[in-house]
N, C-alpha and C. Protein backbone atom coordinates (compact mmCIF):
# COMPACT_ATOMS: atom_id res chain seq x y z
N UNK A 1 0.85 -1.19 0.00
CA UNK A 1 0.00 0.00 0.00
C UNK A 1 0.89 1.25 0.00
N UNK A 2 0.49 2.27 -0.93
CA UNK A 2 1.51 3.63 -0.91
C UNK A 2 1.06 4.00 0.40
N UNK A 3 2.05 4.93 0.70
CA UNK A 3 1.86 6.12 1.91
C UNK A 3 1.49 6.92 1.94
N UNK A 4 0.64 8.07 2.26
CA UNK A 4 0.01 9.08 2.05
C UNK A 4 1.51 10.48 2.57
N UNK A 5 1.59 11.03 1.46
CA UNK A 5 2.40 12.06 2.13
C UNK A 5 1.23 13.33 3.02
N UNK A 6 2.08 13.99 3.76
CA UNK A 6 1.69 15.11 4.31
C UNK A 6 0.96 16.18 3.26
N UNK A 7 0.27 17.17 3.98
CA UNK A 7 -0.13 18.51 2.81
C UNK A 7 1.24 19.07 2.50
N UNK A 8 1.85 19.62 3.75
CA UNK A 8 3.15 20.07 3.18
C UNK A 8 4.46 19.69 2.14
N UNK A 9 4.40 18.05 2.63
CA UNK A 9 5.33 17.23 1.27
C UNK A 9 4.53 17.32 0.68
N UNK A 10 2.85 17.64 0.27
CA UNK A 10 2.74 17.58 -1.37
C UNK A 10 2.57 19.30 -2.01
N UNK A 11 2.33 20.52 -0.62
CA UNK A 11 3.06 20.80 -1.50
C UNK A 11 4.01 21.60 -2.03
N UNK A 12 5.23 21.17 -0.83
CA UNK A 12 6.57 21.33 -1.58
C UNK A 12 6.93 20.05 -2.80
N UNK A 13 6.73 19.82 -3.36
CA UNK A 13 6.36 18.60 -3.90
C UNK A 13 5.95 19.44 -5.47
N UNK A 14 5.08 19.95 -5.07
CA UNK A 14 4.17 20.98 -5.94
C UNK A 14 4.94 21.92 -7.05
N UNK A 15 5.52 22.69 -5.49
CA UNK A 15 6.00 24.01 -5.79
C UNK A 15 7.19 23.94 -6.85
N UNK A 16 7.94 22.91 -6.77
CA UNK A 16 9.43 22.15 -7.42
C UNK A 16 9.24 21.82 -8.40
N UNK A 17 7.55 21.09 -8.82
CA UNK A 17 7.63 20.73 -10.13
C UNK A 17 6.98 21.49 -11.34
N UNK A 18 6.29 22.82 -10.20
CA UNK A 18 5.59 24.03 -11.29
C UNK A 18 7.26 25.09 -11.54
N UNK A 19 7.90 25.03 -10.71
CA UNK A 19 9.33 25.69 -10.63
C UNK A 19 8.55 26.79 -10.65
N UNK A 20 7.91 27.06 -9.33
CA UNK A 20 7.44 28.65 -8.87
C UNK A 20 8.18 28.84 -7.95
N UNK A 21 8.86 27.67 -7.27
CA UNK A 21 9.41 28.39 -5.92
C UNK A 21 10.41 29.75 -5.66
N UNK A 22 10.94 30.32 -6.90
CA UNK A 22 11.34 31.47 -7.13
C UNK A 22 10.75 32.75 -7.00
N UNK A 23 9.58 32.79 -7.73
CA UNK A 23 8.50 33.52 -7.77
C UNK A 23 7.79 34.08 -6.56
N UNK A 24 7.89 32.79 -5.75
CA UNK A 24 7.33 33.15 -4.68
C UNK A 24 7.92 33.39 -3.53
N UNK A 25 9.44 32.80 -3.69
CA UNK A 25 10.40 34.13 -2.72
C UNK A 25 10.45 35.49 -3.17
N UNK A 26 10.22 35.93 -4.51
CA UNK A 26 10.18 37.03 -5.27
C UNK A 26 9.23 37.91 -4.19
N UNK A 27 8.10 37.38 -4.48
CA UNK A 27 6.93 38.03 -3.77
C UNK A 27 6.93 37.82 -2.24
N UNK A 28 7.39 37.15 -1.59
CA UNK A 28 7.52 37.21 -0.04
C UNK A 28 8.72 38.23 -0.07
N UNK A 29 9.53 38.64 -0.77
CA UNK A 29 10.59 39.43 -0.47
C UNK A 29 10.05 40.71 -0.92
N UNK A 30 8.84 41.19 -1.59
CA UNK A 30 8.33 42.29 -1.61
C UNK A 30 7.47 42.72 0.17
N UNK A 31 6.72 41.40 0.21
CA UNK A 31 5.42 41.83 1.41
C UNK A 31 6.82 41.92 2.49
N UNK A 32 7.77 41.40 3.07
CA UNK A 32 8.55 41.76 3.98
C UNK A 32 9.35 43.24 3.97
N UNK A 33 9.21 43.43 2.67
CA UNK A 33 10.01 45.20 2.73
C UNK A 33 9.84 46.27 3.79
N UNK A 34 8.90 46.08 4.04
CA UNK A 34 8.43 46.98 4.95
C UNK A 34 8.80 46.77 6.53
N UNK A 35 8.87 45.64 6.75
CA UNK A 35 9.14 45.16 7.97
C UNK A 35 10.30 45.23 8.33
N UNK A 36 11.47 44.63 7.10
CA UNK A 36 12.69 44.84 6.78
C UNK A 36 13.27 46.03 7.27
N UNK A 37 12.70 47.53 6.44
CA UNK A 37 13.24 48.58 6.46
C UNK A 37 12.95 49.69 7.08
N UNK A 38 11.83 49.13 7.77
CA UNK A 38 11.28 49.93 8.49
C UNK A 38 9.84 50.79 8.10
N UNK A 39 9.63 51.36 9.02
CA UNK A 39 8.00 52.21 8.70
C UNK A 39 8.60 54.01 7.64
N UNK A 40 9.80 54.13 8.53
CA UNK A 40 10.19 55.39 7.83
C UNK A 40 10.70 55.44 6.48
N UNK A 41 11.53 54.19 6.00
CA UNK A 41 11.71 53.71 5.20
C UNK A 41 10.61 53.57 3.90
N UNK A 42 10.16 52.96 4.47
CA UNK A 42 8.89 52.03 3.90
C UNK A 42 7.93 52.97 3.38
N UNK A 43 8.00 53.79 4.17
CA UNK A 43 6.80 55.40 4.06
C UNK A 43 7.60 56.51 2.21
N UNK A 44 8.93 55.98 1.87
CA UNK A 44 9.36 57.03 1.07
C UNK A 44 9.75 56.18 -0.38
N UNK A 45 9.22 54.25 -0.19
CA UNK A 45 9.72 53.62 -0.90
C UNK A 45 9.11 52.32 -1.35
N UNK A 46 9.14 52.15 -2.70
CA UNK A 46 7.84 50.84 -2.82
C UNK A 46 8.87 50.01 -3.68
N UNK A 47 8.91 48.94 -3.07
CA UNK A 47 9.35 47.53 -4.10
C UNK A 47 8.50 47.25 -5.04
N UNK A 48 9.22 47.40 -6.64
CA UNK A 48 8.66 47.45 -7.73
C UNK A 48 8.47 45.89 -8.31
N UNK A 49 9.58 45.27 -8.58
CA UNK A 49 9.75 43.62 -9.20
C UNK A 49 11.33 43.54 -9.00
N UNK A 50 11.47 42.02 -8.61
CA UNK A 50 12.95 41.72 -8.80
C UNK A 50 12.93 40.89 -9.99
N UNK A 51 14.31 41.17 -10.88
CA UNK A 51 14.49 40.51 -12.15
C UNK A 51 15.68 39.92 -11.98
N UNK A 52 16.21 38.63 -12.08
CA UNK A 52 17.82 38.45 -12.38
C UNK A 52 18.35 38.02 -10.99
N UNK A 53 17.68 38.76 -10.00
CA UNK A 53 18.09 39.10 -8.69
C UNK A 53 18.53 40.04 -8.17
N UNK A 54 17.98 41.53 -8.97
CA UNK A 54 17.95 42.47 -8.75
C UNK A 54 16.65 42.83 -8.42
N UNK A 55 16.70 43.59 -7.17
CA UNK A 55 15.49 44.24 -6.64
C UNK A 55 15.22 45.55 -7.16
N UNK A 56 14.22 45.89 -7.95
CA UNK A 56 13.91 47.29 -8.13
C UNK A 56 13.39 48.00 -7.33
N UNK A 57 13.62 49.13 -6.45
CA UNK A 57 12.95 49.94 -5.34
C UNK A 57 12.59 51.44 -6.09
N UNK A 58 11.31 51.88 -6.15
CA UNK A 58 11.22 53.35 -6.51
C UNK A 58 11.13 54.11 -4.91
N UNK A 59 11.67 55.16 -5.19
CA UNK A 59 12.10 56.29 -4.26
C UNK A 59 11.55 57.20 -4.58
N UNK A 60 10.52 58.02 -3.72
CA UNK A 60 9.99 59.28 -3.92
C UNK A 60 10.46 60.43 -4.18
N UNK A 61 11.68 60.43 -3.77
CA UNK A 61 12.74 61.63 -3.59
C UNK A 61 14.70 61.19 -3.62
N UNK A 62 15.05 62.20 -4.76
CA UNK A 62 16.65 62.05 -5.21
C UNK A 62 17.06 62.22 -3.69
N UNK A 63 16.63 63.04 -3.04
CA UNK A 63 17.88 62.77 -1.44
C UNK A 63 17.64 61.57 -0.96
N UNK A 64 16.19 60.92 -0.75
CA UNK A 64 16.35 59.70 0.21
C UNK A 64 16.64 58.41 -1.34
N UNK A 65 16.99 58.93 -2.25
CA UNK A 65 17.86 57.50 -3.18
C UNK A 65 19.14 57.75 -2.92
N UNK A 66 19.90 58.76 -2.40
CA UNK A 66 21.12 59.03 -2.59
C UNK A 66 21.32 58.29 -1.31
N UNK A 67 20.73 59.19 -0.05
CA UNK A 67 20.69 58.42 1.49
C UNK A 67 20.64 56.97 1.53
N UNK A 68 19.57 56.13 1.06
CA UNK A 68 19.35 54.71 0.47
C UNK A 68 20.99 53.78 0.09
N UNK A 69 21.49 54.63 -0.66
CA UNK A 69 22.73 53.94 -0.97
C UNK A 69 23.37 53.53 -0.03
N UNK A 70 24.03 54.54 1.19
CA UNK A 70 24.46 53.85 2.23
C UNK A 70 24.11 52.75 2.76
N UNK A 71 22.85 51.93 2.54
CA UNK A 71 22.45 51.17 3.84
C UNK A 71 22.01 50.01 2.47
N UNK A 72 22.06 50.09 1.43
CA UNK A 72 21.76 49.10 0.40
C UNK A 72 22.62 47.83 0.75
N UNK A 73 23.55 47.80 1.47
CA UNK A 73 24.02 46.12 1.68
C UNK A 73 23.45 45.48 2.90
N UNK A 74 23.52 46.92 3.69
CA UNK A 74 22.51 45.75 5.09
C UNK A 74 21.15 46.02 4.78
N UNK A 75 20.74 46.31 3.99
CA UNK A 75 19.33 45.78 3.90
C UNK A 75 19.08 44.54 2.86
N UNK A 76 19.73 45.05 2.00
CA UNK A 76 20.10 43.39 0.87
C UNK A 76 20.30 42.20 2.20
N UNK A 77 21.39 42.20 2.78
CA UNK A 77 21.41 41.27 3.57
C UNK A 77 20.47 40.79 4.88
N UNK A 78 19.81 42.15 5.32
CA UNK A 78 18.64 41.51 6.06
C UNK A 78 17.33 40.98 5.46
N UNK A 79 17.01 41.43 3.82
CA UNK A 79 15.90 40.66 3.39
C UNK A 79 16.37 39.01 2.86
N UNK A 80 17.62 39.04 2.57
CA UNK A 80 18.13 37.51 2.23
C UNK A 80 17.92 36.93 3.90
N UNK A 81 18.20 37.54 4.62
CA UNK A 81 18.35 36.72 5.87
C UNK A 81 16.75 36.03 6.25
N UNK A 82 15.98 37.10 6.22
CA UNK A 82 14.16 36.82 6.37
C UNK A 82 14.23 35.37 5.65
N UNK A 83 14.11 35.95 4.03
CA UNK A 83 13.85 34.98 3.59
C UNK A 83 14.76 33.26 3.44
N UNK A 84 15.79 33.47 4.13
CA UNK A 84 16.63 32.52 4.41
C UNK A 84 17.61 31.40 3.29
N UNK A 85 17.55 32.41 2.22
CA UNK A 85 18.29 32.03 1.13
C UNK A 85 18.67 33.65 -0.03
N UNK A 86 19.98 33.72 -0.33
CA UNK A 86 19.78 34.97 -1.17
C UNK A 86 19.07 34.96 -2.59
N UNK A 87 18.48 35.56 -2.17
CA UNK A 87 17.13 35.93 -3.50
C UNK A 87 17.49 37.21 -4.02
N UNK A 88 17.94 38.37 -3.31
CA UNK A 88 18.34 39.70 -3.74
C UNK A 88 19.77 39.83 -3.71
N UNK A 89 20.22 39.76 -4.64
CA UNK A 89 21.47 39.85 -5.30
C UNK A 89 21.88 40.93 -5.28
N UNK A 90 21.50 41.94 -5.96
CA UNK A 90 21.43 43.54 -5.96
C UNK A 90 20.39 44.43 -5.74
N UNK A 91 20.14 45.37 -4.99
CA UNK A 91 18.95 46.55 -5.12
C UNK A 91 19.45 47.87 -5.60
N UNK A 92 18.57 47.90 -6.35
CA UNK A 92 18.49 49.38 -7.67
C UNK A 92 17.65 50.09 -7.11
N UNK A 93 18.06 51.43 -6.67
CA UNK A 93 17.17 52.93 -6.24
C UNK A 93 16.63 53.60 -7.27
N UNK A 94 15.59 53.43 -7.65
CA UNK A 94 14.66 54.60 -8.98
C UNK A 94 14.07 55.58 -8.47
């Protein structure tokens, strides 16, 4: 008699053989932005799409993209950390 797998083995199971599981760190690495970077942050800046493994971020304002630059590696590295594999390779200030 087969074994019944779990919901979860079927479906990670799932996710591997539609090869979304990218996609959908894509999009969990948008809804965490905010949490990531904060409320003040978050208030001057919207995650657009990541392509390649570049994150696109639009910026309301040339001072807080310029400001942004400084802190673009520890925040790269705290949204890889959330999501617990690097997914954001690079982030681009627009």
């Amino acid at each position: 008699m087969k074994e019944m797998a779990s919901l979860g083995e079927s479906l990670v199971k799932l996710i591997e053989e539609l090869q979304i599981e990218k996609p959908l760190q894509h999009g969990r690495a948008m809804q965490i932005w905010s949490e990531v970077v904060g409320k003040k942050i978050a208030s001057k800046t919207e995650p657009v799409k990541i392509e390649h493994g570049t994150l696109i971020v639009h910026v309301k304002s040339p001072s807080w993209r310029n400001e942004l630059q400084f802190y673009k590696q520890q925040i790269q590295h705290d949204l890889n950390e959330q999501l617990g594999e690097e997914i954001v390779k690079e982030i681009v200030f627009r």
